[in-house]
C-alpha atoms as a PDB file:
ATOM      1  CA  UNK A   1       0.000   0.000   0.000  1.00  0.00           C
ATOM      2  CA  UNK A   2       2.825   2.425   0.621  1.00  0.00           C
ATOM      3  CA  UNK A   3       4.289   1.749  -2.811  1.00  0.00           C
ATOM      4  CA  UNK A   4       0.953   3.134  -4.100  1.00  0.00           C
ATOM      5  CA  UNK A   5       0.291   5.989  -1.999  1.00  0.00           C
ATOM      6  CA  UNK A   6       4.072   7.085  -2.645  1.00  0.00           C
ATOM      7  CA  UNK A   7       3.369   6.464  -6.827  1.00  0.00           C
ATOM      8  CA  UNK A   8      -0.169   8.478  -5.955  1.00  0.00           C
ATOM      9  CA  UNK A   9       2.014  11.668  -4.019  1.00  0.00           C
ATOM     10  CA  UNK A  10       4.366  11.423  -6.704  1.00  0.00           C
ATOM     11  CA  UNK A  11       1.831  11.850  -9.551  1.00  0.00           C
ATOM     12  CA  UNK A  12       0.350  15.000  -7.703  1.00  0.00           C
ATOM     13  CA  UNK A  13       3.395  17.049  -7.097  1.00  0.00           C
ATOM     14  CA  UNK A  14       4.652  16.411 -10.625  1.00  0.00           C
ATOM     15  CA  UNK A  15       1.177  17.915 -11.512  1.00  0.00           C
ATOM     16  CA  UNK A  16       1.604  20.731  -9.310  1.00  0.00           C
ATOM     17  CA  UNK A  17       5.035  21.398 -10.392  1.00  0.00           C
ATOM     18  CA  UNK A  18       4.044  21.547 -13.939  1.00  0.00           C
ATOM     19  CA  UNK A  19       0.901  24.058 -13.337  1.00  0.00           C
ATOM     20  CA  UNK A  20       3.605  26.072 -11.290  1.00  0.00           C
ATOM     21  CA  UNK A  21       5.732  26.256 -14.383  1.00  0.00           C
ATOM     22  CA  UNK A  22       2.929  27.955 -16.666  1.00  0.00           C
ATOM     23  CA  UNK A  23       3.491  32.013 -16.997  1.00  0.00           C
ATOM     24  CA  UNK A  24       0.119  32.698 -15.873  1.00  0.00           C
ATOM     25  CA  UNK A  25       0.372  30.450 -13.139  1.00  0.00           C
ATOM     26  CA  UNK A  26       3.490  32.281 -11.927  1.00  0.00           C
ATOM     27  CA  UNK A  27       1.945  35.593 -11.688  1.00  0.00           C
ATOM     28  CA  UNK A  28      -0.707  34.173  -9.363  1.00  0.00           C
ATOM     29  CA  UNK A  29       1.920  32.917  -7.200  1.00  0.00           C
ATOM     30  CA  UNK A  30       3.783  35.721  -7.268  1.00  0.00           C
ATOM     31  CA  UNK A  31       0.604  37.687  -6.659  1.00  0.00           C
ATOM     32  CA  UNK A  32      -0.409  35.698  -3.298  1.00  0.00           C
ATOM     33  CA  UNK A  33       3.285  35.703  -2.311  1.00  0.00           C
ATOM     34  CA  UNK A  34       3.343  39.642  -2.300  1.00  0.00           C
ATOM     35  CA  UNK A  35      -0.292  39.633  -0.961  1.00  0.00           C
ATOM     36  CA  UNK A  36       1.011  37.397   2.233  1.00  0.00           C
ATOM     37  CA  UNK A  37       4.133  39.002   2.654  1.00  0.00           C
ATOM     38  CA  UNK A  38       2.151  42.505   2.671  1.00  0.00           C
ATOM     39  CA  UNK A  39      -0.435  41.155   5.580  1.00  0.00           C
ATOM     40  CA  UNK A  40       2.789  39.880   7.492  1.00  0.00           C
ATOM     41  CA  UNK A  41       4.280  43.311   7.466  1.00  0.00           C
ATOM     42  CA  UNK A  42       1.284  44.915   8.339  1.00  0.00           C
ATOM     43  CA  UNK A  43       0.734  42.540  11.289  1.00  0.00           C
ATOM     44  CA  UNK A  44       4.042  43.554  12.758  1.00  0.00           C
ATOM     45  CA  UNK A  45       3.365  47.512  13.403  1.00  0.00           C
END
């Protein structure tokens, strides 16, 4: 079963790398990254 769940877990981070990879998809992240790091710093004050 382990052999399966790893082949499973391996299947969905080679999707999510891919997705990451797209242009569009790297705005978003960089969006949400800058959207985070803005809350954090506006937390601290």
């Amino acid at each position: 079963m382990k052999i399966m769940r790893s082949a499973a877990l391996l299947g969905v981070a080679k999707k999510v790398y891919d997705e990451a990879r797209k242009q569009h998809n790297q705005a978003k992240i960089k969006s949400a990254v800058d959207q985070v790091k803005a809350r954090r710093a506006g937390k601290r004050r």
